[in-house]
Each structure stands twice: as C-alpha cells, then as structure tokens.
PDB file of N, CA and C in Angstrom:
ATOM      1  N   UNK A   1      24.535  -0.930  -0.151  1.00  0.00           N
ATOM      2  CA  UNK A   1      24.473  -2.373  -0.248  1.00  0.00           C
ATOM      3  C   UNK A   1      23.159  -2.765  -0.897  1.00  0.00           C
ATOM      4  N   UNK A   2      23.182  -3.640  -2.324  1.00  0.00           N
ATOM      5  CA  UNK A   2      22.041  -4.175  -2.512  1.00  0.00           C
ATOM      6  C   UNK A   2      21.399  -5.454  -1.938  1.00  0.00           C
ATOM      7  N   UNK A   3      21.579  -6.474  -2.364  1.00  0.00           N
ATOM      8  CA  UNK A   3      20.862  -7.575  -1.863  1.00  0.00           C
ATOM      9  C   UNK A   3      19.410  -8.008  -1.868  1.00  0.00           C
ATOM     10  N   UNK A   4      18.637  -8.075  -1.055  1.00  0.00           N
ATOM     11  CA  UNK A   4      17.262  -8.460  -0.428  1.00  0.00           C
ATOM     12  C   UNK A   4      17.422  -7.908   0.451  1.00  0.00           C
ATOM     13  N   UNK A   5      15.790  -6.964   0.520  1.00  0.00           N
ATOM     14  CA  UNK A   5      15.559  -6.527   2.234  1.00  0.00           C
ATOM     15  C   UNK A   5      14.632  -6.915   2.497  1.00  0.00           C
ATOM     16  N   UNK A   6      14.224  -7.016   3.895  1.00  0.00           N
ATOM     17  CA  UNK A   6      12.887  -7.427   4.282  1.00  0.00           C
ATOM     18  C   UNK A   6      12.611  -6.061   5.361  1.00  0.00           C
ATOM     19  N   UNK A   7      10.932  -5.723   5.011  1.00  0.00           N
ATOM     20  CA  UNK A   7      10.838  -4.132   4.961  1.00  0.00           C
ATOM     21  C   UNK A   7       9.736  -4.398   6.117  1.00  0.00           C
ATOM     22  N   UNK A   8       9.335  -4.088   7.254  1.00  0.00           N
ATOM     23  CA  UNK A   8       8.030  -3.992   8.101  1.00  0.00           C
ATOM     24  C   UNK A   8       7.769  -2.605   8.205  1.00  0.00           C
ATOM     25  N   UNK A   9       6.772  -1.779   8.368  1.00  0.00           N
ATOM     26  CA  UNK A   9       6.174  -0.942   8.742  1.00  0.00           C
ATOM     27  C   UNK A   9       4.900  -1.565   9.623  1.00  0.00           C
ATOM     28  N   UNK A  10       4.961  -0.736  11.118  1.00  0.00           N
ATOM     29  CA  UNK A  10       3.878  -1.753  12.290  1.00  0.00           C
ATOM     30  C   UNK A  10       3.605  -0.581  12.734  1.00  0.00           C
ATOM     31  N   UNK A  11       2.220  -0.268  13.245  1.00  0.00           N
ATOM     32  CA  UNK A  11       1.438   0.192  14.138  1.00  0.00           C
ATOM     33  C   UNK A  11       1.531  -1.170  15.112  1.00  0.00           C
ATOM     34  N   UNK A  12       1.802  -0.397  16.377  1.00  0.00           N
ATOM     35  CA  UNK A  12       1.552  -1.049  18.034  1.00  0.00           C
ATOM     36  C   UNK A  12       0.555  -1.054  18.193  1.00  0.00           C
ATOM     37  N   UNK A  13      -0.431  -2.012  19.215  1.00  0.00           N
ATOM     38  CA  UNK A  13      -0.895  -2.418  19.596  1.00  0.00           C
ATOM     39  C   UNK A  13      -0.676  -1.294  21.069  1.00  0.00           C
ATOM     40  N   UNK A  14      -1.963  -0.289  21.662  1.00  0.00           N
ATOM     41  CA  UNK A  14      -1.679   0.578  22.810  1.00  0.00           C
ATOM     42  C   UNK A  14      -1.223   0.025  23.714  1.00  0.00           C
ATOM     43  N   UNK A  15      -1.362  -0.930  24.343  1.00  0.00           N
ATOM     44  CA  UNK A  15      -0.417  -1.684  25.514  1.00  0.00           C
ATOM     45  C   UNK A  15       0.975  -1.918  25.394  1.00  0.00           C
ATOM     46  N   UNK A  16       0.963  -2.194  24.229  1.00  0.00           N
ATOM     47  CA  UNK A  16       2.447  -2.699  24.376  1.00  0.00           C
ATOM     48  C   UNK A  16       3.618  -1.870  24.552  1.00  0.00           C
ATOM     49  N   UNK A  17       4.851  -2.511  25.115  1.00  0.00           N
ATOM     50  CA  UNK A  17       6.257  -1.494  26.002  1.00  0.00           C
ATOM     51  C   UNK A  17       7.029  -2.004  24.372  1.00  0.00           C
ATOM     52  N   UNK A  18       7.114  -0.972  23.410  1.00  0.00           N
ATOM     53  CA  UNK A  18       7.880  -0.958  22.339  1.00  0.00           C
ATOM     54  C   UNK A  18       9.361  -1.023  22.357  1.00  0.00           C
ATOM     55  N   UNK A  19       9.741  -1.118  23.737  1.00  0.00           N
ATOM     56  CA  UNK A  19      11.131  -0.882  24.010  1.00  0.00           C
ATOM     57  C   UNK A  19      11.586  -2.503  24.382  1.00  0.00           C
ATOM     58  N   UNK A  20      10.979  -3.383  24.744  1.00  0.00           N
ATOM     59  CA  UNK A  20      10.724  -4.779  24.957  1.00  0.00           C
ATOM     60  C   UNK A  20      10.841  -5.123  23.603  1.00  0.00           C
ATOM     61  N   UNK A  21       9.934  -4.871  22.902  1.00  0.00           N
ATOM     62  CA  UNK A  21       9.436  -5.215  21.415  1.00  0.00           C
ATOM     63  C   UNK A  21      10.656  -5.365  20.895  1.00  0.00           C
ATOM     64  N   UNK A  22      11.691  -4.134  20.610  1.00  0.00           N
ATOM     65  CA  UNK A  22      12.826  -3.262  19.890  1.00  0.00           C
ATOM     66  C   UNK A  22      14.485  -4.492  20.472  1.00  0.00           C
ATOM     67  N   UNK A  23      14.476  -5.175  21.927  1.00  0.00           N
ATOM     68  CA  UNK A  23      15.194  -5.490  22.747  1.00  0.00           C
ATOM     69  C   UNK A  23      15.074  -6.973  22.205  1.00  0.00           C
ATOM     70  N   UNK A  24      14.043  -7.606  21.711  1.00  0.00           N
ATOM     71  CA  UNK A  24      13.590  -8.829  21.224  1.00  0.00           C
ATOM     72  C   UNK A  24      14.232  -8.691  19.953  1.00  0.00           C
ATOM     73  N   UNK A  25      13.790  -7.536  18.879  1.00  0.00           N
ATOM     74  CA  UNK A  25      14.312  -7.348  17.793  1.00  0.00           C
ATOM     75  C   UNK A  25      16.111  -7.312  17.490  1.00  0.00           C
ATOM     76  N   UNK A  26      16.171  -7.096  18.263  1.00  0.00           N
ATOM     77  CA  UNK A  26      17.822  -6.583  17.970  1.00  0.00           C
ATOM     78  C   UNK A  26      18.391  -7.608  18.558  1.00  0.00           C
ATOM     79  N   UNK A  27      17.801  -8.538  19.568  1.00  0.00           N
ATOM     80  CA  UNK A  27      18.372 -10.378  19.662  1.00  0.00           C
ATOM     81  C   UNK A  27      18.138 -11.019  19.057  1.00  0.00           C
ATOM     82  N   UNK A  28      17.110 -10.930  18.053  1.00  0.00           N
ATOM     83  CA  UNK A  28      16.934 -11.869  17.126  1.00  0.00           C
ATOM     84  C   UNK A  28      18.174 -11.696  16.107  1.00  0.00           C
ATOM     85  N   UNK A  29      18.501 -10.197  15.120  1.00  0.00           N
ATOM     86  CA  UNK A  29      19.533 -10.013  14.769  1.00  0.00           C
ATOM     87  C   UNK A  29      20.221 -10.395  15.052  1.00  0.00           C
ATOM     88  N   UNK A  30      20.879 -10.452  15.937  1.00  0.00           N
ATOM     89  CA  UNK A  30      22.388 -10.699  16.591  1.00  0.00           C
ATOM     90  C   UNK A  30      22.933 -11.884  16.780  1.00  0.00           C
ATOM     91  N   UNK A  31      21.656 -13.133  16.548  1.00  0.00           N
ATOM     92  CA  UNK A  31      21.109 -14.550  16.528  1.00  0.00           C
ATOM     93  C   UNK A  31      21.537 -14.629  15.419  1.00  0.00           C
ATOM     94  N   UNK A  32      21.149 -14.283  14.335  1.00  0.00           N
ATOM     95  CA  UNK A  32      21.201 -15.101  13.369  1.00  0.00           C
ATOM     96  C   UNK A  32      22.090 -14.093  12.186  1.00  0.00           C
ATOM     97  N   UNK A  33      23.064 -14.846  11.638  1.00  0.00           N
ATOM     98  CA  UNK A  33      24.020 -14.361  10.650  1.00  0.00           C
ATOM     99  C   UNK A  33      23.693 -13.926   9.505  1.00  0.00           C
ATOM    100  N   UNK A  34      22.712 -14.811   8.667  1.00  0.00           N
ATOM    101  CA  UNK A  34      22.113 -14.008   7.443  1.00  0.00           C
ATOM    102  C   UNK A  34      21.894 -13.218   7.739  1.00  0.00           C
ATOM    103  N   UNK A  35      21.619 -12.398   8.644  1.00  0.00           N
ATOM    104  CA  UNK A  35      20.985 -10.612   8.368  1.00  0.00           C
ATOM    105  C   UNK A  35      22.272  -9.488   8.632  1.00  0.00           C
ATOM    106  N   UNK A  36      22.801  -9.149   7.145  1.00  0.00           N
ATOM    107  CA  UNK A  36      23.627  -8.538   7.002  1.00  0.00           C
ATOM    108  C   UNK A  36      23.427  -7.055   7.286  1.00  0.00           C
ATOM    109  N   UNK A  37      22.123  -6.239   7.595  1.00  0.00           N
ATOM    110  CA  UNK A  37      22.201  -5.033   8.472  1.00  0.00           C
ATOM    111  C   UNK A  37      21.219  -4.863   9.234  1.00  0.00           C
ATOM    112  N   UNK A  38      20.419  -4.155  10.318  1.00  0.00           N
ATOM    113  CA  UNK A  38      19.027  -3.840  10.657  1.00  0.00           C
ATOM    114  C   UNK A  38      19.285  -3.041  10.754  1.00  0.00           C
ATOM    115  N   UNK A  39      18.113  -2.155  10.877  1.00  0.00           N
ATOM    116  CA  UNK A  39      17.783  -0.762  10.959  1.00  0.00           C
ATOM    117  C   UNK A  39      16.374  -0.806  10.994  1.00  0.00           C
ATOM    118  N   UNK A  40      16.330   0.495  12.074  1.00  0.00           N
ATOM    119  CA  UNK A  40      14.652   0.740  12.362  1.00  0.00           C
ATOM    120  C   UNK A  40      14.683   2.282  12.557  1.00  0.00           C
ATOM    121  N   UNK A  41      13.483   2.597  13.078  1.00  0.00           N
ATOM    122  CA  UNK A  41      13.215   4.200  13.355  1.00  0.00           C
ATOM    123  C   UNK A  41      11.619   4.205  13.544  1.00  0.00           C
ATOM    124  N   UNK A  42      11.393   5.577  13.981  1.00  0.00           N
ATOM    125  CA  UNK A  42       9.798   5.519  14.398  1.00  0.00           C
ATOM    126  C   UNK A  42       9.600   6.946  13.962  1.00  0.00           C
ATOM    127  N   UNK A  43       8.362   7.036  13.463  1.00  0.00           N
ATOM    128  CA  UNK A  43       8.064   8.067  12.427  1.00  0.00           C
ATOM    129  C   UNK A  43       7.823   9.733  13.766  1.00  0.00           C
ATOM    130  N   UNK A  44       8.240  10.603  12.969  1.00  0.00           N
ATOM    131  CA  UNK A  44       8.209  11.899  13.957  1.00  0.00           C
ATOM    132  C   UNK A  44       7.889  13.077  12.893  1.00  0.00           C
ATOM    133  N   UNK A  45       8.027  12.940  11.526  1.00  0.00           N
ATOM    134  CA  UNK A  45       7.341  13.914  10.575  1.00  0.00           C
ATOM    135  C   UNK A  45       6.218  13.939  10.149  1.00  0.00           C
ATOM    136  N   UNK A  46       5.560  12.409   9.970  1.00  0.00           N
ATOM    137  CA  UNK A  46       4.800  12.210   8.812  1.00  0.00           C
ATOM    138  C   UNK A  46       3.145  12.582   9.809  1.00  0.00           C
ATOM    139  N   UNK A  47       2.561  13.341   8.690  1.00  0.00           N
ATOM    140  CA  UNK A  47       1.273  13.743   8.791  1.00  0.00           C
ATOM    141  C   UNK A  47       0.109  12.300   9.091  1.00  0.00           C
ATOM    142  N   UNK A  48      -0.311  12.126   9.582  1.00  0.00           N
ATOM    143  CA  UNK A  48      -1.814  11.236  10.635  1.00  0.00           C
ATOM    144  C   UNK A  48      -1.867  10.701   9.407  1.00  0.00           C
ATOM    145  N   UNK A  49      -2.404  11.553   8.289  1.00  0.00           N
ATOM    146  CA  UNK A  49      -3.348  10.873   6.810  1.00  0.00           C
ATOM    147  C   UNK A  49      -2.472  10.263   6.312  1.00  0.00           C
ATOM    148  N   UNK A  50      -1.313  10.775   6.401  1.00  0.00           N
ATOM    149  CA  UNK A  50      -0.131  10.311   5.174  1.00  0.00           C
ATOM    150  C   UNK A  50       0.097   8.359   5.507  1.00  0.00           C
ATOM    151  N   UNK A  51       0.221   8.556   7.052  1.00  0.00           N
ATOM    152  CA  UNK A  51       0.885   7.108   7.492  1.00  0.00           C
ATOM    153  C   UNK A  51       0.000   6.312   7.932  1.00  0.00           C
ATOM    154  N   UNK A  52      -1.429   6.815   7.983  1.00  0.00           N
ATOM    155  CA  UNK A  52      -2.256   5.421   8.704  1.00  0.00           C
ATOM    156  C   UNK A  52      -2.136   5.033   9.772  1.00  0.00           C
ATOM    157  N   UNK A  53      -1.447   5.559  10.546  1.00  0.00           N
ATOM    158  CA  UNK A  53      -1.801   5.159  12.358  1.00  0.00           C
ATOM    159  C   UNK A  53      -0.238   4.375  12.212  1.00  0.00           C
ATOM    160  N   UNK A  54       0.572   4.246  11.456  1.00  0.00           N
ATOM    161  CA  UNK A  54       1.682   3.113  11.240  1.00  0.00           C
ATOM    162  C   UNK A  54       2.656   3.956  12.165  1.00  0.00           C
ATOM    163  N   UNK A  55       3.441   3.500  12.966  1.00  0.00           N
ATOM    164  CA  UNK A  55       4.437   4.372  13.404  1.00  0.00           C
ATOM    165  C   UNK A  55       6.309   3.996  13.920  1.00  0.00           C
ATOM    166  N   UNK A  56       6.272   2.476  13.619  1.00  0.00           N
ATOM    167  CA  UNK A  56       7.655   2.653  13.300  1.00  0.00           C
ATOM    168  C   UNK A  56       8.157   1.472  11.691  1.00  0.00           C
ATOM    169  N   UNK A  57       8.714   1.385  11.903  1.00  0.00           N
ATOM    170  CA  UNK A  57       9.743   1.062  10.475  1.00  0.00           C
ATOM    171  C   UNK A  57      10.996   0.268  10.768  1.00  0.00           C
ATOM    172  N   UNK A  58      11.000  -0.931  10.105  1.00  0.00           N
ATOM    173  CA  UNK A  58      12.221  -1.614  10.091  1.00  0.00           C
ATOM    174  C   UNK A  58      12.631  -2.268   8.971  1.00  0.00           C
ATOM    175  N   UNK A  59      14.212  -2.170   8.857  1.00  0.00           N
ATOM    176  CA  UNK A  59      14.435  -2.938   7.785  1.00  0.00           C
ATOM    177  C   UNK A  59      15.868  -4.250   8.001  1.00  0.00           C
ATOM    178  N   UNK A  60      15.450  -4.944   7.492  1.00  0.00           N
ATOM    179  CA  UNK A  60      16.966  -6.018   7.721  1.00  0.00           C
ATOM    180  C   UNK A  60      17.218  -6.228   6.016  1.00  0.00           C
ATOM    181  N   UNK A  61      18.557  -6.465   5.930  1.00  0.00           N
ATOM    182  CA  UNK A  61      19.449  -6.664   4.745  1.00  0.00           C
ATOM    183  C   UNK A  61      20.062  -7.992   4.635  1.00  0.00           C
ATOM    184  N   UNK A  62      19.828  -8.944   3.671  1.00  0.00           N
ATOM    185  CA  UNK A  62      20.563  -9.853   3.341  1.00  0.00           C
ATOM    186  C   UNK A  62      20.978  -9.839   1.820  1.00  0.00           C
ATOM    187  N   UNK A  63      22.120 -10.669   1.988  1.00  0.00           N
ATOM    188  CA  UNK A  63      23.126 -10.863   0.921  1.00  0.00           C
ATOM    189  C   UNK A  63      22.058 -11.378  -0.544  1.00  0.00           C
ATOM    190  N   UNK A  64      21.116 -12.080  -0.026  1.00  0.00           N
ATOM    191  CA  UNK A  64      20.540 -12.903  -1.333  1.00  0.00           C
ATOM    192  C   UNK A  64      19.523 -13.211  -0.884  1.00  0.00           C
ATOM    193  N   UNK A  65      18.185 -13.791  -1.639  1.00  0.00           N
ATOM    194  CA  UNK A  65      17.020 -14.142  -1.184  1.00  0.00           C
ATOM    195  C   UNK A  65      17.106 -15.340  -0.210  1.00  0.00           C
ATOM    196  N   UNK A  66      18.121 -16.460  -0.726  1.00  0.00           N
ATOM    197  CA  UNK A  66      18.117 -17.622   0.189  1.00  0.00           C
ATOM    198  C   UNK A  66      18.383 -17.518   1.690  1.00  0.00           C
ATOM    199  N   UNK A  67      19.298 -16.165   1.667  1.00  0.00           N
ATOM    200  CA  UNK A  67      19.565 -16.015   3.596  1.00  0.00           C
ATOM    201  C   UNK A  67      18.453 -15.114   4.147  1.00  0.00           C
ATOM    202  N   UNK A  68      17.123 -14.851   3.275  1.00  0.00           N
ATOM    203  CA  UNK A  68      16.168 -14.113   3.953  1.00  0.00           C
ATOM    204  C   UNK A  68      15.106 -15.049   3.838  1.00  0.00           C
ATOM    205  N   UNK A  69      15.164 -16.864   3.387  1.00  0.00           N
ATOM    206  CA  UNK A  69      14.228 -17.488   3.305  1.00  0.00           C
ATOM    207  C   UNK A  69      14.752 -18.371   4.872  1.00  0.00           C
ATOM    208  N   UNK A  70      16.443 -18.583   4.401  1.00  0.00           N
ATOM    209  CA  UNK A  70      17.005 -18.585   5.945  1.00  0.00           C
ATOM    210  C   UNK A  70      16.398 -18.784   7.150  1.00  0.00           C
ATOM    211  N   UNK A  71      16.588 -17.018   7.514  1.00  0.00           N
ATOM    212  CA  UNK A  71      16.123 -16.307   8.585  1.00  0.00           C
ATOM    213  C   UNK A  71      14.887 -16.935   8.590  1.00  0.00           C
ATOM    214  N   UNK A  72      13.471 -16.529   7.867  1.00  0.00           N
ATOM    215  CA  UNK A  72      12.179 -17.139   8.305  1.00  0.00           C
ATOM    216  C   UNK A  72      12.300 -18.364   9.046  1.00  0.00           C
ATOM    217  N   UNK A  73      13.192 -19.138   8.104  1.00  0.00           N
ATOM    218  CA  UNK A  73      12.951 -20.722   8.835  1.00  0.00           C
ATOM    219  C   UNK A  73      13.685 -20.665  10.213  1.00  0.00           C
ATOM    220  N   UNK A  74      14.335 -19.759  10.799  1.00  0.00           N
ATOM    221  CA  UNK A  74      15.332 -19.562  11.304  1.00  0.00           C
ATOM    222  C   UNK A  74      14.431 -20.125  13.137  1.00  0.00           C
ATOM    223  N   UNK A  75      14.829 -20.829  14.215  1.00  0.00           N
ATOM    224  CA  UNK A  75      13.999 -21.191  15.148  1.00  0.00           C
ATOM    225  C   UNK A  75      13.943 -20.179  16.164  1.00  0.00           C
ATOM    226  N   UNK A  76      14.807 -18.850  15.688  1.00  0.00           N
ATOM    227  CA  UNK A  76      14.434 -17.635  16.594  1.00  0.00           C
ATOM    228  C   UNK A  76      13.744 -16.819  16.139  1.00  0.00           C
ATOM    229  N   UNK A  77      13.511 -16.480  14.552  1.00  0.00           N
ATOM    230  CA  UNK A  77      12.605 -16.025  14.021  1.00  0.00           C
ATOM    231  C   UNK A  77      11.033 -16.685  14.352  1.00  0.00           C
ATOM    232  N   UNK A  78      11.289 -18.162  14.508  1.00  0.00           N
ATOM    233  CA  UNK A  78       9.933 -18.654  14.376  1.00  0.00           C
ATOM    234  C   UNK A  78       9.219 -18.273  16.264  1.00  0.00           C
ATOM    235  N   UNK A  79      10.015 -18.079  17.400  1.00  0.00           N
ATOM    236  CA  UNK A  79       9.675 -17.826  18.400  1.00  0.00           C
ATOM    237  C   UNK A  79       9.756 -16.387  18.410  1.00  0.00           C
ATOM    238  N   UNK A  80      10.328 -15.546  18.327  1.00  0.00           N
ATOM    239  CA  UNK A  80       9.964 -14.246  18.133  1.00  0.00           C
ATOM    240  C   UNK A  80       8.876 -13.533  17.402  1.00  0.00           C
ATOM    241  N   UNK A  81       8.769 -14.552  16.496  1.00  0.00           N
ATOM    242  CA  UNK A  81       7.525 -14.020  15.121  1.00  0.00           C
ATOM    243  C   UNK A  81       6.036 -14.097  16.188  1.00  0.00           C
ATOM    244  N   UNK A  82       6.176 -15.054  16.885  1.00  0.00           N
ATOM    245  CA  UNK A  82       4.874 -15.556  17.773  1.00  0.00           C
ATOM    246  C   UNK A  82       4.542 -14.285  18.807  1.00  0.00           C
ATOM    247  N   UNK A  83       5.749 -13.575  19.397  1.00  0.00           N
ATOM    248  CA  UNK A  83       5.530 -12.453  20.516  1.00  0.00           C
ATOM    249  C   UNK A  83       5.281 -11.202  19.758  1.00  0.00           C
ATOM    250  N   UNK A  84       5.813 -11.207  18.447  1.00  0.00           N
ATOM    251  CA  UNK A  84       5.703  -9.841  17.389  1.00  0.00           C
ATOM    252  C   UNK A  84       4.017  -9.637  16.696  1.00  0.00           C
ATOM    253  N   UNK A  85       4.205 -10.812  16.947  1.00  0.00           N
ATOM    254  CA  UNK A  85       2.475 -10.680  15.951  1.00  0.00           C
ATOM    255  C   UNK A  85       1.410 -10.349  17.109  1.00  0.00           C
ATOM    256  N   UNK A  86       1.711 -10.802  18.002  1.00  0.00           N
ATOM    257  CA  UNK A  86       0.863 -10.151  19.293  1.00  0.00           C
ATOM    258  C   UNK A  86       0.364  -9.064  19.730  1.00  0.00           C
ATOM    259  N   UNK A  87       1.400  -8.346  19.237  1.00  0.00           N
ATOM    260  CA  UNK A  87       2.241  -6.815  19.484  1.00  0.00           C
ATOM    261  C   UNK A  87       1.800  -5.845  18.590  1.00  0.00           C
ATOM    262  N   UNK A  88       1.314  -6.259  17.451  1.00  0.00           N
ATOM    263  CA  UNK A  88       1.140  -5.682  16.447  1.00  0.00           C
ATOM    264  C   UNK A  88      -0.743  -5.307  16.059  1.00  0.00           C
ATOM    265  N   UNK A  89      -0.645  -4.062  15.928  1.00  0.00           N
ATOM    266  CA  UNK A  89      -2.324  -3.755  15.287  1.00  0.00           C
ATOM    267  C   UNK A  89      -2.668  -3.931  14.113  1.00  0.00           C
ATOM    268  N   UNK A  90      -1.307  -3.391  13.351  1.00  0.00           N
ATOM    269  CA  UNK A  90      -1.462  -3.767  11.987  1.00  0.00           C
ATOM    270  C   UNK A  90       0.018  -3.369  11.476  1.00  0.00           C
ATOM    271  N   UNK A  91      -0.218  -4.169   9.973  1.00  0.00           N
ATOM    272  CA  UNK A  91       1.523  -4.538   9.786  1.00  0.00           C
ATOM    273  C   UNK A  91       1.610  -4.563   8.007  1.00  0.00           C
ATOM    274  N   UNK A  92       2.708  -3.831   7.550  1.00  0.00           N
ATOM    275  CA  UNK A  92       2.944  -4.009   6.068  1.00  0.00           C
ATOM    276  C   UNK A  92       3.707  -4.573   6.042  1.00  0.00           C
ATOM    277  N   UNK A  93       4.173  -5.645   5.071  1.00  0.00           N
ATOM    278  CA  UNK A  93       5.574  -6.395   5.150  1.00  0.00           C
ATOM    279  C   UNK A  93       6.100  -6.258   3.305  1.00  0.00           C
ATOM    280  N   UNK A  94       7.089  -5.849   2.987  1.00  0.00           N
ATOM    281  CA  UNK A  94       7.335  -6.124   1.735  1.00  0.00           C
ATOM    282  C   UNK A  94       8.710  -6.901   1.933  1.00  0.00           C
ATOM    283  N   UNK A  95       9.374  -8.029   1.000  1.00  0.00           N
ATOM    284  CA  UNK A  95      10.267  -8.674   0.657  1.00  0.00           C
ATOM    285  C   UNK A  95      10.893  -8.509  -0.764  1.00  0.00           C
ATOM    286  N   UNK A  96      11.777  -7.779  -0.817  1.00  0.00           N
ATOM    287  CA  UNK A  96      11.953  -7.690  -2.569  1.00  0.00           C
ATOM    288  C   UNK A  96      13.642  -7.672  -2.583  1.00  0.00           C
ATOM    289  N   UNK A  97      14.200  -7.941  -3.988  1.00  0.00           N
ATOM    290  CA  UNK A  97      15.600  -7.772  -4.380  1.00  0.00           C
ATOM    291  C   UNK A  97      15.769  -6.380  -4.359  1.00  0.00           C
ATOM    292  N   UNK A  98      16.455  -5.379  -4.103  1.00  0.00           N
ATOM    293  CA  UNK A  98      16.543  -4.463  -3.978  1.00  0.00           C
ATOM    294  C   UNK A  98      17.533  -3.787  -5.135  1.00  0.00           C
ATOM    295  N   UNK A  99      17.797  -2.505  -5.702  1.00  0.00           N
ATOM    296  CA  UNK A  99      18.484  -1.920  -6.521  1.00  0.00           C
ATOM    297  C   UNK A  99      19.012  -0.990  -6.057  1.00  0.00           C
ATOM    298  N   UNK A 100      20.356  -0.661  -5.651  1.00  0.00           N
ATOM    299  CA  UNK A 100      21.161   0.586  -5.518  1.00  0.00           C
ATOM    300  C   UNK A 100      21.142   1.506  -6.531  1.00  0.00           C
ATOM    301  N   UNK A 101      20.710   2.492  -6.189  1.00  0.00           N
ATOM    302  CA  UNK A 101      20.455   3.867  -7.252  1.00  0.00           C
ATOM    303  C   UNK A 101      21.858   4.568  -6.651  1.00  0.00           C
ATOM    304  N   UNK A 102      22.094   4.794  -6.061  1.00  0.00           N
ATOM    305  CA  UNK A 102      23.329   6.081  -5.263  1.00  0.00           C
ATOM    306  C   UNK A 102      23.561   5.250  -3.954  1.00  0.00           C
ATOM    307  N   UNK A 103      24.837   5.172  -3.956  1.00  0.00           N
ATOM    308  CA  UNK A 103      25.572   4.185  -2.916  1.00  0.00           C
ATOM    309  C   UNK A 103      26.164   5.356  -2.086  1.00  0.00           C
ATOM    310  N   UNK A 104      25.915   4.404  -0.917  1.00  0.00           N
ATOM    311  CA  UNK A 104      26.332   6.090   0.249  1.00  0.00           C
ATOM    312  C   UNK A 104      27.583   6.861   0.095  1.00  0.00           C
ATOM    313  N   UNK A 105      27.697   7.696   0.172  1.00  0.00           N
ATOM    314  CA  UNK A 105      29.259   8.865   0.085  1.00  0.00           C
ATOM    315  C   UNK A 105      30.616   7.906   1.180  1.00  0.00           C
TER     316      UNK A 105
END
C-alpha cells in the first residue's frame, strides 16, 4: 500500500510503562478512521551506535496527505499527543508520500 505514512522512531523516557504508552496508541487508531494501517515494533538487532538510544518504531498509513493532516487535527490525537510527548526522551518524526517499490507477495 502506498499513500502517506507517518513514521516515529522514540526513545522512552526510563520511567515510563511502554505497555500503557502502546494501549493509548492502538486507541487512538481504532478512534480515528483515516489511519488506514499501524504498525510498530521495538528494536532487538540493532547495534547501541547504529540507533542512538532510539528503541521502538511506529508507523501509521493513510490513503492521502489530507487524512494524515486529518488525524493531527483529530481531538484524540490532540489529547494523546499531550501524554506521548511526556513519555518521550527523544523522538524522530518523518511525514512523507510514500512509493511502493515491491508490493507484498
């Protein structure tokens, strides 16, 4: 699927119960319709130097840029965004149109 994704890579914050974090995440999804997939994971290969202390990864999928400008405005995004940023030590965010090279089997 191409579309728009919106890409986080987050290092936690040591206190925080990531499983809370993950339980917030996946209601926000489920909230709101523009987000045509999520997916996350937490890193278990990558070498200390390689990743920067970063250690999990998420991605959500929408149809077009407008249902990922949507979502932002979205009033569960905007209360969730407030408990996520809390949570967070440090955070990459990329937003881009995306290109299918090889579409899954």
């Amino acid at each position: 699927m191409a579309g728009f994704k919106h890409l986080a890579v987050v290092k936690f914050k040591e206190d925080v119960v990531v499983e809370e974090i993950l339980k917030g995440m996946e209601k926000l999804v489920s909230e709101v319709d523009a987000v045509k997939s999520f997916e996350w994971g937490q890193d278990i290969e990558g070498q200390e130097m390689l990743r920067q202390g970063f250690t999990h990864a998420f991605l959500m999928t929408f149809d077009k840029k407008e249902d990922y400008t949507a979502f932002v405005n979205h009033p569960s995004h905007i209360e969730f965004s407030a408990i996520f940023s809390t949570a967070i030590e440090k955070i990459v965010l990329l937003d881009f149109p995306s290109v299918l090279a090889k579409a899954p089997a």
